[in-house]
Protein backbone atom coordinates (compact mmCIF):
# COMPACT_ATOMS: atom_id res chain seq x y z
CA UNK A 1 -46.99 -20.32 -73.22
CA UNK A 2 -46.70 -21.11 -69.23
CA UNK A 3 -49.42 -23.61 -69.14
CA UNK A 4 -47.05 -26.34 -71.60
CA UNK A 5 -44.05 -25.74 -69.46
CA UNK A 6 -46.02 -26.55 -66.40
CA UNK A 7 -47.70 -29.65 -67.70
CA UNK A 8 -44.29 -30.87 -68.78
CA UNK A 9 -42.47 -30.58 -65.56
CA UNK A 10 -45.59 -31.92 -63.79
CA UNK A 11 -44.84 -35.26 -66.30
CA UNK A 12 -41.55 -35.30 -66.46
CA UNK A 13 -41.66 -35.74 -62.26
CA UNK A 14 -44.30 -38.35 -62.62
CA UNK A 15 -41.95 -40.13 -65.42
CA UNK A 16 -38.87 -39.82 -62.50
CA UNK A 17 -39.99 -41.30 -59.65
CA UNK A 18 -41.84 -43.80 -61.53
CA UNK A 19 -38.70 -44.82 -62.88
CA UNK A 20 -37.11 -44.88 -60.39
CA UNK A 21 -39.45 -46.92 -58.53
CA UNK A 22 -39.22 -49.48 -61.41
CA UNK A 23 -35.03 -49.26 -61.07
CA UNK A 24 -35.10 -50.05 -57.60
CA UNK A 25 -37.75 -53.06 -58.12
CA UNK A 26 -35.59 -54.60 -61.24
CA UNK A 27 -32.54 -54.31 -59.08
CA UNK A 28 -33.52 -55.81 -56.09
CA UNK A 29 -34.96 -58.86 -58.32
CA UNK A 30 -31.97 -59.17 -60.24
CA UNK A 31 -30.08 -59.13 -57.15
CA UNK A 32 -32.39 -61.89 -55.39
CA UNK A 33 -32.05 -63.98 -58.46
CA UNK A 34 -27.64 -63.75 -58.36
CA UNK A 35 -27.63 -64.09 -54.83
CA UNK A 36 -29.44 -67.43 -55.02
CA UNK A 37 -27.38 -68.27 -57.96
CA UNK A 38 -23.64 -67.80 -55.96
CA UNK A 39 -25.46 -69.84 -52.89
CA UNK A 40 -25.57 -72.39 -55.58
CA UNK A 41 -21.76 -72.34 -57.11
CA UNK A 42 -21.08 -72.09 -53.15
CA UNK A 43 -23.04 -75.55 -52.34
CA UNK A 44 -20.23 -77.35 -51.92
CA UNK A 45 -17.82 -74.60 -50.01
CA UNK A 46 -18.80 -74.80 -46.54
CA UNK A 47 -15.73 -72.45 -45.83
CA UNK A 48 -17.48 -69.54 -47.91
CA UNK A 49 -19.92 -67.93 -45.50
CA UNK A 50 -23.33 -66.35 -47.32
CA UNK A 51 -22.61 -62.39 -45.60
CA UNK A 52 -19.24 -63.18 -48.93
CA UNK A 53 -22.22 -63.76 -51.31
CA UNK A 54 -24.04 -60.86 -49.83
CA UNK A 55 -21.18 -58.77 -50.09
CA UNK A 56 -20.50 -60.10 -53.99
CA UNK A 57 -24.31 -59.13 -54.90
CA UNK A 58 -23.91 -55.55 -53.35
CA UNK A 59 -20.54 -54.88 -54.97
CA UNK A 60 -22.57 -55.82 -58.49
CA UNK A 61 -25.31 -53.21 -57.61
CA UNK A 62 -24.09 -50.13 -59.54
CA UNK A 63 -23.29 -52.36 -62.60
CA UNK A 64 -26.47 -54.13 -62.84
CA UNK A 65 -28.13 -50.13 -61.86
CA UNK A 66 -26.32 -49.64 -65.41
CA UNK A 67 -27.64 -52.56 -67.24
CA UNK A 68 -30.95 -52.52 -66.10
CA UNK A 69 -31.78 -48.61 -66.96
CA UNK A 70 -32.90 -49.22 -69.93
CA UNK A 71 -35.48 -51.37 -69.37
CA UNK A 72 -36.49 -49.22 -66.35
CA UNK A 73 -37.18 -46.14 -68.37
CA UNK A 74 -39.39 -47.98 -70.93
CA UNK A 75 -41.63 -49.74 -68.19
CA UNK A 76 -41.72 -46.56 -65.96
CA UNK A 77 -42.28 -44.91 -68.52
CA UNK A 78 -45.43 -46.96 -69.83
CA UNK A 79 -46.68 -47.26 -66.11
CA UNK A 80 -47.02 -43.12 -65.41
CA UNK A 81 -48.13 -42.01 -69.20
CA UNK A 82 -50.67 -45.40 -68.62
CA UNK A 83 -51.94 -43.01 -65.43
CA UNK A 84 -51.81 -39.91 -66.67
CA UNK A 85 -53.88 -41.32 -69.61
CA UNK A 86 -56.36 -43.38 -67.67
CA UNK A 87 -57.02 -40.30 -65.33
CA UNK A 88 -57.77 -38.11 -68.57
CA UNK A 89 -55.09 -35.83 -67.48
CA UNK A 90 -52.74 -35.90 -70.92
CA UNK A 91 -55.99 -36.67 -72.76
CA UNK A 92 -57.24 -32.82 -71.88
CA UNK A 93 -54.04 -31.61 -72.81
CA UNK A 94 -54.52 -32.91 -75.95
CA UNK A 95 -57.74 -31.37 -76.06
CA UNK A 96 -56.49 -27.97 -75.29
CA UNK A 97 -54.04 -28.08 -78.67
CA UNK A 98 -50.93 -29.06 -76.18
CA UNK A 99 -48.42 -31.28 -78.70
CA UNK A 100 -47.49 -34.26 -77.55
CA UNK A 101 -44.05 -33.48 -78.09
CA UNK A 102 -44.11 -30.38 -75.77
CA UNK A 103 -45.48 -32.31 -72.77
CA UNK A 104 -42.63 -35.16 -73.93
CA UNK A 105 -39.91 -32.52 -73.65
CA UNK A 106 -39.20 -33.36 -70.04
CA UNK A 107 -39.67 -36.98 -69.63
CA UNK A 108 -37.32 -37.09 -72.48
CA UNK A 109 -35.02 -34.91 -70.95
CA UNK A 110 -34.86 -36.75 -68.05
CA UNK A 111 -34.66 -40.05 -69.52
CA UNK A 112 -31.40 -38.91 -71.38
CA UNK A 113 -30.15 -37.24 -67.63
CA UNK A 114 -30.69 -40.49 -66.44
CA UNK A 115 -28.07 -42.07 -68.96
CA UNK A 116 -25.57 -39.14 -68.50
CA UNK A 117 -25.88 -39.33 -64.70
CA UNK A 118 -25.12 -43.29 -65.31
CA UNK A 119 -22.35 -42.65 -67.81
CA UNK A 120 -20.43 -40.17 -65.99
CA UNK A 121 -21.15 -40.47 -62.29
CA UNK A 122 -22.33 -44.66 -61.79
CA UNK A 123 -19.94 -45.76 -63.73
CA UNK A 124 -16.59 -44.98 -62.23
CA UNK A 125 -18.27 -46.25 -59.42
CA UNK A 126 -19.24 -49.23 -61.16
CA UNK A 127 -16.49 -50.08 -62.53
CA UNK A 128 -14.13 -50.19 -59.88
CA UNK A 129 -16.77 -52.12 -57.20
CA UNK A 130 -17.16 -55.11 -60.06
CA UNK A 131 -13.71 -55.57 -60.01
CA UNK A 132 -13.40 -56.32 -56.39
CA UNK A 133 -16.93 -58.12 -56.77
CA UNK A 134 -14.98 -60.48 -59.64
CA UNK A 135 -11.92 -60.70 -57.48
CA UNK A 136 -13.78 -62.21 -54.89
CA UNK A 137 -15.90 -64.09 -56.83
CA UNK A 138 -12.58 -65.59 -59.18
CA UNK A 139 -10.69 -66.08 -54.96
CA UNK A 140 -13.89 -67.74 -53.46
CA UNK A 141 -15.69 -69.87 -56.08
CA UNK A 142 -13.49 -70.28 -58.41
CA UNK A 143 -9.93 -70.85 -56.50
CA UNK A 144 -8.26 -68.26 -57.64
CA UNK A 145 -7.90 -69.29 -61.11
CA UNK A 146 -4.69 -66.69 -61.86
CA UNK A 147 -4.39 -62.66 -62.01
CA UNK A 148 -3.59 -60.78 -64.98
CA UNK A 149 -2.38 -57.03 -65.62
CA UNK A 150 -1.45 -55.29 -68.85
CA UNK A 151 0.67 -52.26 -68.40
CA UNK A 152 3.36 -50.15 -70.90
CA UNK A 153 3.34 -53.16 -73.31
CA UNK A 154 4.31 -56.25 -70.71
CA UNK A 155 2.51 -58.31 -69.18
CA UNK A 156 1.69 -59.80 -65.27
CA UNK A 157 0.84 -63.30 -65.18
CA UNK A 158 0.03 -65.11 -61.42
CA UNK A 159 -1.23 -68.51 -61.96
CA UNK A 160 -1.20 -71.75 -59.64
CA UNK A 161 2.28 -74.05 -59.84
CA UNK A 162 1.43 -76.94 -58.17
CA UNK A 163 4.89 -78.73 -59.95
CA UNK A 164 7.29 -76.61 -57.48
CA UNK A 165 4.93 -77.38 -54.22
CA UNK A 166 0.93 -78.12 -54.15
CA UNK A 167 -1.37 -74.85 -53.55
CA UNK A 168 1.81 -72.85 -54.90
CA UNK A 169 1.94 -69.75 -57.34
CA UNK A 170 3.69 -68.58 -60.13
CA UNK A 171 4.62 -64.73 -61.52
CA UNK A 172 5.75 -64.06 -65.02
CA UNK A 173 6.22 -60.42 -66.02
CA UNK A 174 7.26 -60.06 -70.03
CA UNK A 175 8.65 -56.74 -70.33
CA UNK A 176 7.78 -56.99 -74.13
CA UNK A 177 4.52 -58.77 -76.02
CA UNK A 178 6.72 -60.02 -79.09
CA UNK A 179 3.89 -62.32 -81.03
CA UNK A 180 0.18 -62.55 -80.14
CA UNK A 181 -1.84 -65.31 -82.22
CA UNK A 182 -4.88 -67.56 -82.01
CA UNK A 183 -2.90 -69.88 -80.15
CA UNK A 184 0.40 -68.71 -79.21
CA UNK A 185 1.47 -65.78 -77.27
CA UNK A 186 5.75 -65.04 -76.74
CA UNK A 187 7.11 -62.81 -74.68
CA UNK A 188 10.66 -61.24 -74.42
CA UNK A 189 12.55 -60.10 -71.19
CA UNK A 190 11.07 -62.86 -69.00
CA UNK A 191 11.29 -63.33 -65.38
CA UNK A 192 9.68 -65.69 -63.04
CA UNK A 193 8.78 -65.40 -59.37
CA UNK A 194 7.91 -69.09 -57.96
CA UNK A 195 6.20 -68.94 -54.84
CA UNK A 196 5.01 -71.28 -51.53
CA UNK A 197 2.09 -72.37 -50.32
CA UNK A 198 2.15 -69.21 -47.88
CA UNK A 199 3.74 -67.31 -50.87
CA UNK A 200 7.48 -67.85 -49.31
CA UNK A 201 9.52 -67.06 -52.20
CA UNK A 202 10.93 -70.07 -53.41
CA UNK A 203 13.09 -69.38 -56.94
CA UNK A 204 13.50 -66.69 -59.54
CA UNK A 205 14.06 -67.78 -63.13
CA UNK A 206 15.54 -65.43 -65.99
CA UNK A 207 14.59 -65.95 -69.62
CA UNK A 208 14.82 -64.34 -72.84
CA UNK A 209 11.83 -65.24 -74.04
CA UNK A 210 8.29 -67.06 -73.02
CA UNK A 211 6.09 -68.62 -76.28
CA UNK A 212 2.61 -69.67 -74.92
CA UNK A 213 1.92 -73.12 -75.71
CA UNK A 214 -1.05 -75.58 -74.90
CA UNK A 215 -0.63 -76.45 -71.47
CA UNK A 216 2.34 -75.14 -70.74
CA UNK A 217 4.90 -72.15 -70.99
CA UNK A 218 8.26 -72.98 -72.91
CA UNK A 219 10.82 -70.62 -71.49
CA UNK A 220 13.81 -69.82 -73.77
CA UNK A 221 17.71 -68.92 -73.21
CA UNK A 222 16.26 -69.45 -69.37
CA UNK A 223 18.52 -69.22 -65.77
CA UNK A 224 18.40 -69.74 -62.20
CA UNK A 225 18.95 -66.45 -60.49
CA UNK A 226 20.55 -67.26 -57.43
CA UNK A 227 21.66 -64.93 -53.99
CA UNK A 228 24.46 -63.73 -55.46
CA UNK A 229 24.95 -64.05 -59.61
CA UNK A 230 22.67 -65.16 -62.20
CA UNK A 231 23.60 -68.48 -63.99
CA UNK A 232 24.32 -68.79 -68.03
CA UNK A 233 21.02 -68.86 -70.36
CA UNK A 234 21.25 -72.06 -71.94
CA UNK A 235 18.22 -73.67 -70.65
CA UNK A 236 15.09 -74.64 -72.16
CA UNK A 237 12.40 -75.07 -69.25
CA UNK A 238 8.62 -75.48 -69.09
CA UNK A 239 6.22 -74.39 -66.73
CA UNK A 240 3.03 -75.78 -66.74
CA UNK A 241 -0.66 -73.32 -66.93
CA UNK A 242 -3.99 -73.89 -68.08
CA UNK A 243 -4.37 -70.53 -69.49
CA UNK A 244 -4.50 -70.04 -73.13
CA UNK A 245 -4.52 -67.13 -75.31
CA UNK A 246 -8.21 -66.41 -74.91
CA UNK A 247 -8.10 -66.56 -71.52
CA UNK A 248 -5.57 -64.09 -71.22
CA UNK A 249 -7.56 -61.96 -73.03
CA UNK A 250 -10.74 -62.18 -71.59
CA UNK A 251 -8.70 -61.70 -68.21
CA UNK A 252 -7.30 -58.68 -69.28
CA UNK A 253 -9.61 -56.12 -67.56
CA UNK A 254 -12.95 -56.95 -68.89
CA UNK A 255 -14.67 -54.37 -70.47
CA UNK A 256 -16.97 -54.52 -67.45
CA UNK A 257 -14.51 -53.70 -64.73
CA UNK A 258 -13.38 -50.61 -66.41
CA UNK A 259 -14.85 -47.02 -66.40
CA UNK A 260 -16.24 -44.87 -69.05
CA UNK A 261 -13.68 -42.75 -68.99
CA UNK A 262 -10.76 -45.19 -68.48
CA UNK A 263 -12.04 -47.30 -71.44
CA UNK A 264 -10.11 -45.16 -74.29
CA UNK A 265 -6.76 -45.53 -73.06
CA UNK A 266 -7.47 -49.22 -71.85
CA UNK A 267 -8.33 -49.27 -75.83
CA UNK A 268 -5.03 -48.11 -76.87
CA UNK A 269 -2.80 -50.19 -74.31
CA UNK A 270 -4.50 -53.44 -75.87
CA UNK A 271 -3.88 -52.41 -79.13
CA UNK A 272 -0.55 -51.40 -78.78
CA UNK A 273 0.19 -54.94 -76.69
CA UNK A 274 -1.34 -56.33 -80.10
CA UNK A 275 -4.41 -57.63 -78.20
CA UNK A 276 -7.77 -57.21 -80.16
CA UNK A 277 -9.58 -54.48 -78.65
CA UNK A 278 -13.20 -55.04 -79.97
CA UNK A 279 -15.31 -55.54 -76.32
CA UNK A 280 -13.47 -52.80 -75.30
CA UNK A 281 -14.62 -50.52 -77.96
CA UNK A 282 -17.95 -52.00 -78.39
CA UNK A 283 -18.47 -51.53 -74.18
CA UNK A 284 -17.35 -47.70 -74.64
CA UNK A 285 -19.97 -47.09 -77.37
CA UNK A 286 -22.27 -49.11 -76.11
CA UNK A 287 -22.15 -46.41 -72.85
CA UNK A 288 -22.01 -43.25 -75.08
CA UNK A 289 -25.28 -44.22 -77.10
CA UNK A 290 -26.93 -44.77 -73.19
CA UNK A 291 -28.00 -41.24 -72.57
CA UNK A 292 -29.73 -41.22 -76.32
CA UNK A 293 -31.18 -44.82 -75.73
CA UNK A 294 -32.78 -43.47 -72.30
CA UNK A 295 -34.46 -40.52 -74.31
CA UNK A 296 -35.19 -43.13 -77.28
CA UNK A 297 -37.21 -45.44 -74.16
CA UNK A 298 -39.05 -42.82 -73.11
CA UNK A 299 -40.88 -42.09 -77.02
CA UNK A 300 -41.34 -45.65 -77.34
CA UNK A 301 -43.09 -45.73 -73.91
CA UNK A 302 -45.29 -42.77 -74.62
CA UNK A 303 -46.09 -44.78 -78.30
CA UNK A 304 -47.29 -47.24 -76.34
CA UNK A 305 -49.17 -46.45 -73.92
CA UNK A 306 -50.61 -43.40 -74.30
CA UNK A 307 -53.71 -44.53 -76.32
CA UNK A 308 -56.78 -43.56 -75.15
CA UNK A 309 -58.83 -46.42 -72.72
CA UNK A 310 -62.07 -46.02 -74.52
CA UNK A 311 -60.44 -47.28 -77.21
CA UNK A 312 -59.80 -50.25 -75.72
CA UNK A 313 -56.84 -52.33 -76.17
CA UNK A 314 -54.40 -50.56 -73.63
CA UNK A 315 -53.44 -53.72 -71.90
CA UNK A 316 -52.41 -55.52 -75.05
CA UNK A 317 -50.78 -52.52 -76.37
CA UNK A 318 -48.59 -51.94 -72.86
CA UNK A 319 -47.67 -55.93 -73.49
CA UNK A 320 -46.39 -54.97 -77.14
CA UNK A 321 -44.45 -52.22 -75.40
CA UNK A 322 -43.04 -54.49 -73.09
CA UNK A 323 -42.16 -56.91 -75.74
CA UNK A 324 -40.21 -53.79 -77.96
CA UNK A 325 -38.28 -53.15 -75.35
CA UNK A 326 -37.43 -56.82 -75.03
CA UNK A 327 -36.93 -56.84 -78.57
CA UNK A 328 -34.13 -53.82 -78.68
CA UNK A 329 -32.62 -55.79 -75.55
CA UNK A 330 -32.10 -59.26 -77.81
CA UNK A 331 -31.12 -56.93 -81.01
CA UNK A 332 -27.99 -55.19 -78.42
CA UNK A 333 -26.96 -58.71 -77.58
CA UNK A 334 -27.13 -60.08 -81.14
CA UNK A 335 -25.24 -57.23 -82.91
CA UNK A 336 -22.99 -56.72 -80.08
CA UNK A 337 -21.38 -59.97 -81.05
CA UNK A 338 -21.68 -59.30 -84.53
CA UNK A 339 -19.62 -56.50 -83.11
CA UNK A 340 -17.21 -58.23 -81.29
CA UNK A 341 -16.44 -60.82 -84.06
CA UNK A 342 -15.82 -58.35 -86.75
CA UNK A 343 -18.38 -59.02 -89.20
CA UNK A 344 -20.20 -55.55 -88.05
CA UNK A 345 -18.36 -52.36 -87.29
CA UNK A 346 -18.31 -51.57 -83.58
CA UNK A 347 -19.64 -48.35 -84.19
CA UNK A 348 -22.77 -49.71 -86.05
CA UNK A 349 -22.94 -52.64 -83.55
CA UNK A 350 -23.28 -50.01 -80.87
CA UNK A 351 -25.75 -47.69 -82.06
CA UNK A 352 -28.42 -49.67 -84.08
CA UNK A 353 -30.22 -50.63 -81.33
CA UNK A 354 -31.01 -47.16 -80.56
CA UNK A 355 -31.23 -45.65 -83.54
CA UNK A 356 -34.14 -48.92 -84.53
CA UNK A 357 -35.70 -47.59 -81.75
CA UNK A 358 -35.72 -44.24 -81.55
CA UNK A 359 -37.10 -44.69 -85.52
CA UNK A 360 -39.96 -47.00 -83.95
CA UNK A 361 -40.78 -44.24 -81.55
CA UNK A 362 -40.81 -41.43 -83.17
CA UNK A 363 -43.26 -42.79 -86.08
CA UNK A 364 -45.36 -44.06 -83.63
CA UNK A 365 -46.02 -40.60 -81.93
CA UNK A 366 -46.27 -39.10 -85.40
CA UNK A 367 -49.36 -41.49 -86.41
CA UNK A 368 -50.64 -40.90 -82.77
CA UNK A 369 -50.44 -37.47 -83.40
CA UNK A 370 -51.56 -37.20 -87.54
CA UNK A 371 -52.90 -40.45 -87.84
């Protein structure tokens, strides 16, 4: 039959661009609302000009276009099937036997393009402009705090070393992660790169090994490599940090810095390191179950907001809408650190949100269309 395939291409563009629409508007709020929050944390910076902010807030934009879609397809979705509804249009083709689900098809369709699109093509994308937006952010407002990188098992370390010379820098590279714990880290094969103010190289130190301690590093069968040999390792020296184990780890590419599809081998580098993987995994679910979730927000939408106005009640039931989708936000958040504690699997963490919702939705439309 022609006439349902029409009618549900004629929705599922009225469903686009007034998602779309809604994107754009949650974005540009969002990014209103961080941009005044950085002019804030940059109050007392006078040397940090606002076009930096600026340029931190844009770098953000694909990453908060991920976070945000979502939300966008429930309330664009309520807004056009709210139209179509008030202007009788999907209450005729109701009236002419049409299913709801066939005039559905496309929104949902697109709703789950949307998340593929985001998964696939924004994400990349994404990822690699939030890292530059976090480097700036960690170099502007937050002085540079130190650098990580996790590569093949070692580890790259630059923090500040204001003992060798004040606004100075330390590098430690472990060729080996021997031990990770709560509160101790050691690692073997240990050199150290002490640097300047104006990163003149100032002395390289040799050690076997490097056990993470609270406030400092404790360096191990350690030497002075000088121009032309290397002294004996017989040294025990310290090196003063602020970083602890936990900081290490949350500096060690954040889930949100890294793509889609570089998340599954990040996964396996961590673990292999002997690094607890869980954000990691929970971030990389949490993106597969996005294309679903956008087709999930689209039936709860149409639950919601496609009861008929003489009725009455539309206004409170668009509200409830609103507040679901709310809801399903707070539930991600909530078992996502169920998830990343351990006490849920990350797999279940991941995709209960969506599968709560899509449940909610689909019994909805079947009592809107039975009941």
């Amino acid at each position: 039959m022609r006439v349902p395939r029409v009618l549900a291409i004629y929705v599922g563009r009225v469903f686009l661009l007034s998602t779309l629409s809604v994107l754009g508007g949650l974005i540009a709020i969002v990014a209103l609302f961080d941009v005044i929050e950085l002019t804030r944390r940059a109050a007392g910076r006078p040397d940090v000009p606002f076009g930096r902010l600026v340029e931190i807030t844009a770098l953000k934009l694909p990453f908060m276009a991920i976070e945000i879609l979502p939300f966008a397809v429930l309330v664009g979705g309520l807004v056009a099937f709210w139209r179509l509804t008030r202007s009788s249009e999907l209450i005729v083709a109701r009236a002419a036997g049409v299913s709801a689900w066939q005039f559905l098809a496309a929104p949902v369709a697109a709703g789950t393009l949307l998340g593929l699109v985001a998964i696939t093509a924004v994400s990349p994308v994404s990822a690699m402009f939030y890292a530059r937006a976090e480097r700036l952010d960690s170099t502007l407002l937050r002085g540079g705090a130190g650098t990580l990188g996790l590569s093949g098992g070692g580890l790259w370390v630059k923090q500040r070393d204001d003992a060798l010379a004040r606004g100075g820098s330390a590098i430690l590279h472990g060729e080996r992660i021997a031990a990770v714990g709560p509160d101790q880290l050691t690692l073997e094969r240990v050199s150290v790169f002490r640097l300047g103010p104006d990163d003149r190289f100032l002395e390289r130190i040799e050690a076997e090994r490097a056990v993470l301690e609270p406030r400092r590093w404790r360096l191990e069968g350690a030497a002075a490599v000088g121009a032309e040999r290397m002294g004996p390792r017989n040294a025990t020296l310290t090196l003063a940090t602020d970083l602890t184990v936990a900081r290490l780890q949350d500096g060690l590419a954040p889930p949100d810095t890294l793509s889609f599809w570089a998340l599954p081998g990040f996964v396996s580098v961590l673990e292999e390191a002997g690094f607890s993987a869980q954000r990691h995994r929970l971030r990389f679910n949490a993106l597969l179950a996005l294309p679903l979730l956008g087709g999930t927000m689209v039936l709860v939408a149409a639950g919601f907001s496609m009861r008929p106005s003489r009725r009455g009640g539309v206004g409170l039931m668009i509200g409830a809408g609103v507040a679901a989708g709310f809801s399903l936000f707070v539930l991600t958040k909530v078992v996502g650190e169920f998830g990343v504690s351990g006490a849920l699997p990350v797999m279940l963490a991941a995709w209960t949100p969506t599968g709560v919702g899509l449940m909610l939705a689909v019994a909805m439309l079947l009592h809107l269309e039975d009941g």
